[in-house]
PDB file of N, CA and C in Angstrom:
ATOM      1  N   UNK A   1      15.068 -15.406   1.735  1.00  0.00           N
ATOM      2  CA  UNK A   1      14.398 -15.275   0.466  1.00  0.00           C
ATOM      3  C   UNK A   1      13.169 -16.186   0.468  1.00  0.00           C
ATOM      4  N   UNK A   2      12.343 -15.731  -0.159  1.00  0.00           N
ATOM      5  CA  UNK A   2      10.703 -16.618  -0.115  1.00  0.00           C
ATOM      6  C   UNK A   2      10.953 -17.436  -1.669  1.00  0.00           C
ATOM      7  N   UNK A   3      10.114 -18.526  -1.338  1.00  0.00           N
ATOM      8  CA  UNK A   3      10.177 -19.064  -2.788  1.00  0.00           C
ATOM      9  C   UNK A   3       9.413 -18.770  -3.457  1.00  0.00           C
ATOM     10  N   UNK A   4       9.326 -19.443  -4.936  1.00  0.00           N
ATOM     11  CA  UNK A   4       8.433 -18.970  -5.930  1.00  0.00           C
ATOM     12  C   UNK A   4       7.042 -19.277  -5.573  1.00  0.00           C
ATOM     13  N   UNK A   5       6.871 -20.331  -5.051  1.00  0.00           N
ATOM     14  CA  UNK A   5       5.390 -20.423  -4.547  1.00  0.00           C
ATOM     15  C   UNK A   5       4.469 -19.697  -3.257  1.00  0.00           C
ATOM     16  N   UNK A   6       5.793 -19.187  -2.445  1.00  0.00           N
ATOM     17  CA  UNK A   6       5.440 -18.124  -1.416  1.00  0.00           C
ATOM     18  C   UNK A   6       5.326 -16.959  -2.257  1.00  0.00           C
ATOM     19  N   UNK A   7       6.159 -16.383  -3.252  1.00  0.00           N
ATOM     20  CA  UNK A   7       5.521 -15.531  -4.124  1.00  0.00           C
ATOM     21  C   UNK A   7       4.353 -15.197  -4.631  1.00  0.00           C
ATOM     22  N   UNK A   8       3.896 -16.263  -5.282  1.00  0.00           N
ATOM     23  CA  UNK A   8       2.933 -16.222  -6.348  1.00  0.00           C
ATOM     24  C   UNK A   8       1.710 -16.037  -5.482  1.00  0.00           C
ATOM     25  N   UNK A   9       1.806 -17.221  -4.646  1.00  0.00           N
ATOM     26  CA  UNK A   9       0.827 -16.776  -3.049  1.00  0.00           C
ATOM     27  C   UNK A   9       0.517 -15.376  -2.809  1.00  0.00           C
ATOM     28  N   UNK A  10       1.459 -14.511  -2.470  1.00  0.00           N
ATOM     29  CA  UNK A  10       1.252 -13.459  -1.632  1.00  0.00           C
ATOM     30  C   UNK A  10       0.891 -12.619  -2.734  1.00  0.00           C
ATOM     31  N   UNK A  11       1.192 -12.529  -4.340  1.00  0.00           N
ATOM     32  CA  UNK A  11       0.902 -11.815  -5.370  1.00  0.00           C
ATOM     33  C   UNK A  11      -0.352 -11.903  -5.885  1.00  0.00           C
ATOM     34  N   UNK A  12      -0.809 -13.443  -5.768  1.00  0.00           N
ATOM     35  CA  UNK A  12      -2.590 -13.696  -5.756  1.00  0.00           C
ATOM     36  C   UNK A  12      -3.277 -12.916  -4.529  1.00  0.00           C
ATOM     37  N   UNK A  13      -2.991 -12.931  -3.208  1.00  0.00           N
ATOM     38  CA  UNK A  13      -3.681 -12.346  -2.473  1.00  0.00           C
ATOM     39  C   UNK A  13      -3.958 -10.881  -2.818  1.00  0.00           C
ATOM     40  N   UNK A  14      -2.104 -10.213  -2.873  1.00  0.00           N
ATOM     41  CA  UNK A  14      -2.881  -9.061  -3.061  1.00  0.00           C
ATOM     42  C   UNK A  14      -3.402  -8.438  -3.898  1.00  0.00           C
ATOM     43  N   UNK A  15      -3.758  -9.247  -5.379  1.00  0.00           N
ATOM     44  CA  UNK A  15      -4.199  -9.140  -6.061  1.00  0.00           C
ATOM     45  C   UNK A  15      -5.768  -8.771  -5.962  1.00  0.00           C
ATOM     46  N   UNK A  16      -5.973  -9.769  -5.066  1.00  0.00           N
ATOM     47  CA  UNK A  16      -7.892  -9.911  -4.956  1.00  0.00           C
ATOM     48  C   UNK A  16      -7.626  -9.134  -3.958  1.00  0.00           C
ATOM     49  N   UNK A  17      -7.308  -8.695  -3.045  1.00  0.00           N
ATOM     50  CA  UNK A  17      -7.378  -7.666  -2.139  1.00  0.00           C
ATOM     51  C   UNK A  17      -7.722  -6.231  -2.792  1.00  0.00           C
ATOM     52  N   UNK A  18      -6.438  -5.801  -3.550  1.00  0.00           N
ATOM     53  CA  UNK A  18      -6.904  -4.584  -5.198  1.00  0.00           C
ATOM     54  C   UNK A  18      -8.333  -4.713  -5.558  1.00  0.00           C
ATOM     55  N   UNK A  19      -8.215  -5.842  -5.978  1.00  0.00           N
ATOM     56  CA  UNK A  19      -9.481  -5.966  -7.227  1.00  0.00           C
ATOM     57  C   UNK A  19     -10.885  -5.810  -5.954  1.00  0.00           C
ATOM     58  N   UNK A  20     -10.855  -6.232  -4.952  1.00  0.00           N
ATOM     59  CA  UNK A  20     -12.036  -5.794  -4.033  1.00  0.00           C
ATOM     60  C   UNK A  20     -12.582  -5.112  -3.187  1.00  0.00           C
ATOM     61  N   UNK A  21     -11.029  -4.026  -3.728  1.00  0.00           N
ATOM     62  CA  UNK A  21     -11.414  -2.523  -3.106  1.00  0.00           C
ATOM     63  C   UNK A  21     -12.009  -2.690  -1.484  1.00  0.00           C
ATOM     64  N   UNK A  22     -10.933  -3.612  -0.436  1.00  0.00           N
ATOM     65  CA  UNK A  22     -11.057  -3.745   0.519  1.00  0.00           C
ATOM     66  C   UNK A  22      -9.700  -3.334   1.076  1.00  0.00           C
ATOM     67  N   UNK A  23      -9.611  -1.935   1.952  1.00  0.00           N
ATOM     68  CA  UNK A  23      -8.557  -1.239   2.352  1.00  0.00           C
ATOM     69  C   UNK A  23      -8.277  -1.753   3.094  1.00  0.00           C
ATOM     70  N   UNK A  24      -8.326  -2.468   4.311  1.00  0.00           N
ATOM     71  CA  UNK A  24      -8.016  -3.010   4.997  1.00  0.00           C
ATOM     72  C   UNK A  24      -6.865  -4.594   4.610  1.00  0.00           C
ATOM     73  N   UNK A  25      -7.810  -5.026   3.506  1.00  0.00           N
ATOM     74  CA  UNK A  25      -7.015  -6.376   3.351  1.00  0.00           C
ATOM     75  C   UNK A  25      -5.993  -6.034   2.483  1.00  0.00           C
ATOM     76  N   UNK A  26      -5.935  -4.778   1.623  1.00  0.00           N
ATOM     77  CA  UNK A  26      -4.637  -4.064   0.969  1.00  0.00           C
ATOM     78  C   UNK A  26      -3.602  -4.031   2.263  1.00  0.00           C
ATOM     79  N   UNK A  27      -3.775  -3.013   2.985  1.00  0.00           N
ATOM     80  CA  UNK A  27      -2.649  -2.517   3.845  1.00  0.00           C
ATOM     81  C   UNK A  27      -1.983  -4.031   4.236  1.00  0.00           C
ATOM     82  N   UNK A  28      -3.061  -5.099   4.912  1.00  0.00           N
ATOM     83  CA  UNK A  28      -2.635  -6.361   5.313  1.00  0.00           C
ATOM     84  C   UNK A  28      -1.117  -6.526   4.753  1.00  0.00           C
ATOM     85  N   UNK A  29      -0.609  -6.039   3.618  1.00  0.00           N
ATOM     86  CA  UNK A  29       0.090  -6.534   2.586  1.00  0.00           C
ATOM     87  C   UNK A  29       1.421  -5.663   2.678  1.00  0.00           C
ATOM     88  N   UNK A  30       1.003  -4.789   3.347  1.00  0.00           N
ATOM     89  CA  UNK A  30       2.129  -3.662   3.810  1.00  0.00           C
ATOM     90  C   UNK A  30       2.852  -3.959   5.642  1.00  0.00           C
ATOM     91  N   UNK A  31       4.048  -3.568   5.286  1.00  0.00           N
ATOM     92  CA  UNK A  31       4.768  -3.080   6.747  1.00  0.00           C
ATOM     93  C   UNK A  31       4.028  -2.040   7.623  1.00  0.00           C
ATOM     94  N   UNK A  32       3.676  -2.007   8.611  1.00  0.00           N
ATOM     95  CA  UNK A  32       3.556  -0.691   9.745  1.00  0.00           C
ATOM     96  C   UNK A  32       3.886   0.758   8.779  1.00  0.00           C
ATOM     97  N   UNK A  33       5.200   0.759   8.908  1.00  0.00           N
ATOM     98  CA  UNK A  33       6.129   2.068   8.563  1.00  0.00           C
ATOM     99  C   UNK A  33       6.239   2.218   7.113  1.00  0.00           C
ATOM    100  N   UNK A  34       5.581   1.509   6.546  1.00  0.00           N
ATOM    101  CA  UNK A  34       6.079   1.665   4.672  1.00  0.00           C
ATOM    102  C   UNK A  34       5.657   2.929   4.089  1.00  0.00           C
ATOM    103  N   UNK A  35       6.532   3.677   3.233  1.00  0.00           N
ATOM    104  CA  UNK A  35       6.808   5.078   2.831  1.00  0.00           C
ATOM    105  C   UNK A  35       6.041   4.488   1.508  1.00  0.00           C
ATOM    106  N   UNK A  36       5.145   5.529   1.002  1.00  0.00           N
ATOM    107  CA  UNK A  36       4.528   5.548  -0.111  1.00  0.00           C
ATOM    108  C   UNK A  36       5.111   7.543  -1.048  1.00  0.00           C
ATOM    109  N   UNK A  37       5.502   7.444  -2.319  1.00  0.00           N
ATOM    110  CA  UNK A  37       5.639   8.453  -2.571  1.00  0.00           C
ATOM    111  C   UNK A  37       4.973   8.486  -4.438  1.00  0.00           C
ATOM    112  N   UNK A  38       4.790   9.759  -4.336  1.00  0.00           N
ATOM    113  CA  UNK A  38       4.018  10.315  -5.508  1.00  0.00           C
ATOM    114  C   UNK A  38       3.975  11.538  -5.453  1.00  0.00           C
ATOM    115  N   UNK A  39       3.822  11.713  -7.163  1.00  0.00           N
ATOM    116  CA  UNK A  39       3.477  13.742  -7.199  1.00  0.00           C
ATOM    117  C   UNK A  39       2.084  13.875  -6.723  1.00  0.00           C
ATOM    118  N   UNK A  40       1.602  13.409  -6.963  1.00  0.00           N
ATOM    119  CA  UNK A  40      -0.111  13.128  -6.657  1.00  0.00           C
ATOM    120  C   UNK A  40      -0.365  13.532  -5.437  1.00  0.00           C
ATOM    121  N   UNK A  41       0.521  12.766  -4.304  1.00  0.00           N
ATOM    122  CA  UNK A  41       0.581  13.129  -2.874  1.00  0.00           C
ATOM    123  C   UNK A  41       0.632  14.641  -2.555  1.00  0.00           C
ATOM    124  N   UNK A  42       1.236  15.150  -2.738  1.00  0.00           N
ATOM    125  CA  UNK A  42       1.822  16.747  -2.967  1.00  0.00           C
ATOM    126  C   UNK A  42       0.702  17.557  -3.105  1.00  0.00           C
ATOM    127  N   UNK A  43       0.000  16.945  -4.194  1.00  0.00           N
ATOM    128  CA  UNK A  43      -1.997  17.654  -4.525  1.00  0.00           C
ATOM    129  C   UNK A  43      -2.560  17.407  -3.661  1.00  0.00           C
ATOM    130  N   UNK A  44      -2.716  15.987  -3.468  1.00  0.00           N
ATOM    131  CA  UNK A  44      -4.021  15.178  -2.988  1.00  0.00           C
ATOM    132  C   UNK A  44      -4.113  15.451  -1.651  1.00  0.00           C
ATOM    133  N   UNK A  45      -2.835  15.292  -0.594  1.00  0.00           N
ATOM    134  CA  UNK A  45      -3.063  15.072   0.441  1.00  0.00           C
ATOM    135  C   UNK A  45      -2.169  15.857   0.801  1.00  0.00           C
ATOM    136  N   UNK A  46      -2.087  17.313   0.064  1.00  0.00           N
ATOM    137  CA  UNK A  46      -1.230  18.624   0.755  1.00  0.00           C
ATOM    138  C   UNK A  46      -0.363  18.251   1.715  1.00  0.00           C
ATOM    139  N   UNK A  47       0.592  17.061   1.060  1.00  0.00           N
ATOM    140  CA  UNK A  47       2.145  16.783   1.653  1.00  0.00           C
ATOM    141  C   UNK A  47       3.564  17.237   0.735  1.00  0.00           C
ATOM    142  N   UNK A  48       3.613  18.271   1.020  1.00  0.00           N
ATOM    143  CA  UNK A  48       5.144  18.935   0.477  1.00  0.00           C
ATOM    144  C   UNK A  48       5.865  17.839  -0.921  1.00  0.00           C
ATOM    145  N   UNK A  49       6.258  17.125   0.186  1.00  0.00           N
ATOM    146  CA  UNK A  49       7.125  15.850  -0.085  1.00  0.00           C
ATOM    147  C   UNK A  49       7.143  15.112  -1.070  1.00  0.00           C
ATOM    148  N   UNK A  50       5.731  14.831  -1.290  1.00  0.00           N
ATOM    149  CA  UNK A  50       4.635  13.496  -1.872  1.00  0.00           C
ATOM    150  C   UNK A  50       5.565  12.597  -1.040  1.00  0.00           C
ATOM    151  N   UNK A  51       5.450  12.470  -0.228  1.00  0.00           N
ATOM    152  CA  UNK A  51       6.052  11.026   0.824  1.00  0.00           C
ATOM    153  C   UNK A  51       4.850  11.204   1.752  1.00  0.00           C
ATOM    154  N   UNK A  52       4.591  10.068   1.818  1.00  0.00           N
ATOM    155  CA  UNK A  52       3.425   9.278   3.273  1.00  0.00           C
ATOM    156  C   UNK A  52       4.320   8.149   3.935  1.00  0.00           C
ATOM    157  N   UNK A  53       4.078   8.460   5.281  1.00  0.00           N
ATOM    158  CA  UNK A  53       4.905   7.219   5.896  1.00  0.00           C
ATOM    159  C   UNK A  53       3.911   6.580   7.128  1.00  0.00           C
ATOM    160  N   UNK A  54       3.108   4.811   6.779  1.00  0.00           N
ATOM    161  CA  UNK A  54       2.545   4.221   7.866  1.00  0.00           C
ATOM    162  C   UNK A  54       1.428   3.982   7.219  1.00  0.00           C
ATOM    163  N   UNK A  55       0.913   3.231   7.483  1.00  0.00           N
ATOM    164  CA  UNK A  55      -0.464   2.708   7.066  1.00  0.00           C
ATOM    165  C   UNK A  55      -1.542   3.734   7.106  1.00  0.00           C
ATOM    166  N   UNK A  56      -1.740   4.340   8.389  1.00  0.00           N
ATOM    167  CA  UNK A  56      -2.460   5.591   8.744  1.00  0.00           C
ATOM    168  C   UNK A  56      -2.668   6.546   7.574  1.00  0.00           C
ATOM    169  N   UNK A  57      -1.538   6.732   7.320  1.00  0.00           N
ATOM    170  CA  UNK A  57      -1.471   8.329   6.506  1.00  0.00           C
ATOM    171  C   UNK A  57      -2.031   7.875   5.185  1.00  0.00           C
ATOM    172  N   UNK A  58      -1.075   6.617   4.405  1.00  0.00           N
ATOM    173  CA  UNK A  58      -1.794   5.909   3.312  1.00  0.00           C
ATOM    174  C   UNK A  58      -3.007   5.930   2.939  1.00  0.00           C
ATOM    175  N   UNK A  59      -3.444   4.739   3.868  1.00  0.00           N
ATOM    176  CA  UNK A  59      -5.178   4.187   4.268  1.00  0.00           C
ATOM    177  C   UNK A  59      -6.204   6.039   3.730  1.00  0.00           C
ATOM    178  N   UNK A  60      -5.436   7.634   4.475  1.00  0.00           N
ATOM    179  CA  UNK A  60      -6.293   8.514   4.397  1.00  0.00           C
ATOM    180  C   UNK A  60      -6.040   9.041   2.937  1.00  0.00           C
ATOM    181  N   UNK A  61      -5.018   9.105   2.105  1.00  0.00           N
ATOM    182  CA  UNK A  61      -4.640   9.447   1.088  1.00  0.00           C
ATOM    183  C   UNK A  61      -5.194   8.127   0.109  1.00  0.00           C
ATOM    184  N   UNK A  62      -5.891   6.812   0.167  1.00  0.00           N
ATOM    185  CA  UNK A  62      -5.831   6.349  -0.641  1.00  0.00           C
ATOM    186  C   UNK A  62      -7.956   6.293  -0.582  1.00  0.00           C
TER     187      UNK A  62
END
């Protein structure tokens, strides 16, 4: 378990990461393999599912 100050840390970063619309330092914040899902997906990025799985697929859908 991380503590509250390793928290708040990693919640400020990716905070300003969001706010500066820098894709790269977003994903930073993600696993390799992390599953993203939405109805949106399904429209946006003509995936059945709305499941994206990996930074890759994300990074093109976002």
């Amino acid at each position: 378990m991380i503590s509250r100050e390793q928290a708040d840390h990693f919640a400020r970063e990716w905070i300003a990461a969001w706010n500066s619309h820098d894709l790269g330092k977003i994903l930073l914040h993600y696993s390799a393999d992390f599953t993203m899902s939405s109805p949106r997906i399904a429209v946006v990025a003509q995936e059945p599912s709305g499941v994206l799985t990996g930074k890759a697929a994300v990074a093109t859908y976002w």
